[in-house]
Protein backbone atom coordinates (compact mmCIF):
# COMPACT_ATOMS: atom_id res chain seq x y z
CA UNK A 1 25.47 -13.06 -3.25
CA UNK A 2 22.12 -11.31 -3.89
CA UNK A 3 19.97 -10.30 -0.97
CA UNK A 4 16.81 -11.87 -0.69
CA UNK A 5 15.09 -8.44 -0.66
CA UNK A 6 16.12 -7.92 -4.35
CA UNK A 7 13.78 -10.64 -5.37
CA UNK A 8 10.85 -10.31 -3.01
CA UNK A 9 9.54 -6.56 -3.82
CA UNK A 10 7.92 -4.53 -6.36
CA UNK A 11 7.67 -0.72 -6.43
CA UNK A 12 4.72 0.85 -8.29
CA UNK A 13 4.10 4.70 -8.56
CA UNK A 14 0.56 4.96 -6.76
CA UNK A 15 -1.75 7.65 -5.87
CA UNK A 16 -4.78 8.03 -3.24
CA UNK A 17 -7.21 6.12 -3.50
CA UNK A 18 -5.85 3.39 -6.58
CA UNK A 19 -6.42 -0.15 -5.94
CA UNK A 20 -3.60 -2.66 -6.51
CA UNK A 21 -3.90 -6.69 -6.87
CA UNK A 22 -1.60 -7.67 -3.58
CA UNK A 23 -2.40 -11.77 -4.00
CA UNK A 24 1.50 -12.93 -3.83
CA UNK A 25 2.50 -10.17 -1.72
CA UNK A 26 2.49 -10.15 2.13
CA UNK A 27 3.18 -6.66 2.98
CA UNK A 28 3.84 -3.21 1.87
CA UNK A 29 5.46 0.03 2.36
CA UNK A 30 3.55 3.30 1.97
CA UNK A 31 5.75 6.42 0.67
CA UNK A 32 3.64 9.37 1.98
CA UNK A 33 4.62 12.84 1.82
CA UNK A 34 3.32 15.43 4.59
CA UNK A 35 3.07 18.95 4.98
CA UNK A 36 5.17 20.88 8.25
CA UNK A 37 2.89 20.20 10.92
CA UNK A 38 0.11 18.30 9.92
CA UNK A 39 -1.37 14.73 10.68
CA UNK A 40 -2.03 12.70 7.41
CA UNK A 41 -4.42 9.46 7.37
CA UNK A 42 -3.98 6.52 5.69
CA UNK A 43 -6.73 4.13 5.18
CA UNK A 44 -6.96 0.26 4.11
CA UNK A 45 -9.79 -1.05 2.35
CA UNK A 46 -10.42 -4.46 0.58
CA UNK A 47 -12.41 -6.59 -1.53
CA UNK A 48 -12.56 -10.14 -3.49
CA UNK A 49 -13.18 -7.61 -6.83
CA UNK A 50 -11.12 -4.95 -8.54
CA UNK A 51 -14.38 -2.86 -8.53
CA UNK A 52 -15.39 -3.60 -5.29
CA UNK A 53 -17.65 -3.18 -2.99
CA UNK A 54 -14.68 -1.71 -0.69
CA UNK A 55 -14.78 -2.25 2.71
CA UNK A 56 -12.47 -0.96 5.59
CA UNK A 57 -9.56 -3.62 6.62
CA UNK A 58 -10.59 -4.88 10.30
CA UNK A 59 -7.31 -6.11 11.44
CA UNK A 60 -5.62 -4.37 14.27
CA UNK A 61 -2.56 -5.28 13.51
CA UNK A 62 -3.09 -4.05 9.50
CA UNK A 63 -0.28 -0.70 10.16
CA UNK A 64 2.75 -1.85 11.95
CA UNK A 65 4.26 0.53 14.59
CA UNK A 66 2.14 3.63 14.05
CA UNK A 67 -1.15 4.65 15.83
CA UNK A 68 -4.37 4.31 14.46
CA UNK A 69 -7.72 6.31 14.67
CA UNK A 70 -11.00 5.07 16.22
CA UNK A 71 -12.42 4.27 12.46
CA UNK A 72 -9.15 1.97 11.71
CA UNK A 73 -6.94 4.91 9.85
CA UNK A 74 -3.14 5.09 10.49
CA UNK A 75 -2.28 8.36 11.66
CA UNK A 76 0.75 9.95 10.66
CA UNK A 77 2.00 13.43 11.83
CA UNK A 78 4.81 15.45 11.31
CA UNK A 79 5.73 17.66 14.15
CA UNK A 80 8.74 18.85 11.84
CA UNK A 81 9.23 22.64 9.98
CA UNK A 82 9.65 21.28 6.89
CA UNK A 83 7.64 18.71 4.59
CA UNK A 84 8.52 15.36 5.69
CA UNK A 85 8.40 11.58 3.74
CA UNK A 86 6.89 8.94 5.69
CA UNK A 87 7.20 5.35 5.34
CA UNK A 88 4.12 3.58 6.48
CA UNK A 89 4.67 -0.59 6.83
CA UNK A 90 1.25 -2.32 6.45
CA UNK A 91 0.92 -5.80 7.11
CA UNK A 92 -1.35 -7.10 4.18
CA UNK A 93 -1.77 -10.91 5.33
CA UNK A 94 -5.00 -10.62 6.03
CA UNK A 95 -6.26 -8.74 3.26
CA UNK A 96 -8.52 -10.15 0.09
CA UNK A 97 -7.42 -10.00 -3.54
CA UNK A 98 -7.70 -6.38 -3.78
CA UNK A 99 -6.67 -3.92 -1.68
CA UNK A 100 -7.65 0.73 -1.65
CA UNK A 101 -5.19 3.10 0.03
CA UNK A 102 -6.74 6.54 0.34
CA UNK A 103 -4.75 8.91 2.48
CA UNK A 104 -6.41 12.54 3.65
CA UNK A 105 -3.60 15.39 4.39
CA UNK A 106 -0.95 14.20 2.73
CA UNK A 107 0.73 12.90 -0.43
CA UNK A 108 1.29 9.15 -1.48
CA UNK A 109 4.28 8.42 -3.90
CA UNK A 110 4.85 5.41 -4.05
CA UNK A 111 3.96 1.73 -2.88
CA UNK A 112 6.21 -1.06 -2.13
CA UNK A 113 4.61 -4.26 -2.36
CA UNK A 114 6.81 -6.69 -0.02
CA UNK A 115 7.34 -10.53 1.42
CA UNK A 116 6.74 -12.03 -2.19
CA UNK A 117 5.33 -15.46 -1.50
CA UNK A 118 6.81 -16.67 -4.99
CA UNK A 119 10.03 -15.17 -5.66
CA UNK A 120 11.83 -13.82 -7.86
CA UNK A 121 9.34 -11.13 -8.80
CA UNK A 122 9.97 -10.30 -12.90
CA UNK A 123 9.43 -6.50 -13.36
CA UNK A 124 7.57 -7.81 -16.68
CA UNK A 125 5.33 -8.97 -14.14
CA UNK A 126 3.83 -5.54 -12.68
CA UNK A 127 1.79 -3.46 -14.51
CA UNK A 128 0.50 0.03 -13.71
CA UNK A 129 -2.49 1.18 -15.02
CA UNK A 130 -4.53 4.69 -15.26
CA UNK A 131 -3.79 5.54 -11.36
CA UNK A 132 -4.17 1.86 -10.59
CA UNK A 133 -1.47 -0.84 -9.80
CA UNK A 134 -1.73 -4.12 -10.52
CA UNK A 135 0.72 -7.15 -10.84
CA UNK A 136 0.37 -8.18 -14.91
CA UNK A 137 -1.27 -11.43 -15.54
CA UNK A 138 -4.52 -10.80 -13.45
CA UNK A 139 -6.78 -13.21 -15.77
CA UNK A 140 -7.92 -10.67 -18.32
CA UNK A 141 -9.39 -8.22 -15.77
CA UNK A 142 -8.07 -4.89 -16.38
């Protein structure tokens, strides 16, 4: 028998600073690369738009077992010798329509959009578009 996780996530290739449509999605995972010794931040912002106006994600609860900064940022270091890939769990339940991920000192990868609130998810259904993700079928906006 299938696992439920099969049908409840999407992965998208995303970069700093894209914005992705999470509506349907209840959290995410953050694939963030960072340097030997250095502290990467990670931060949240939201709107009812695709083109905004941003602002920063007030929940304190938003990053999920990993410190955050006095503005709201996760922190993320890597006390290691060697590069390091980080997986940051945000919880995105109470987030708008739209959500930015910009991270500072380090490298995102990848985004895993997670808890699908209608399930199974089609990979038809996600679409990824000039540095931005977005689930396909967004009403025309693009």
């Amino acid at each position: 028998m299938k696992r439920a996780l099969f049908d409840t996530v999407a992965v998208l290739p995303f970069t700093s600073g894209s914005v992705t449509e999470r509506m349907g999605f209840e959290s995410a995972i953050l694939s963030l690369t960072i340097a030997a010794g250095k502290t990467a931040t990670v931060k949240v912002e939201h709107a009812d738009t695709e083109d905004g106006p941003f602002e920063a994600v007030s929940d304190t609860r938003l990053f999920v077992d990993n410190p955050v900064g006095e503005d709201g940022s996760a922190l993320v270091e890597n006390s290691a010798e060697a590069e390091t890939v980080a997986n940051l769990n945000i919880d995105l339940i109470g987030c708008k329509e739209f959500v930015k991920i910009t991270a500072t000192g380090g490298a995102i990868a990848a985004l895993a959009l997670g808890d699908a609130t209608e399930h199974p998810v089609k990979a038809g259904e996600i679409a990824v578009t000039a540095g931005a993700a977005k689930p396909a079928g967004t009403g025309g906006k693009s």
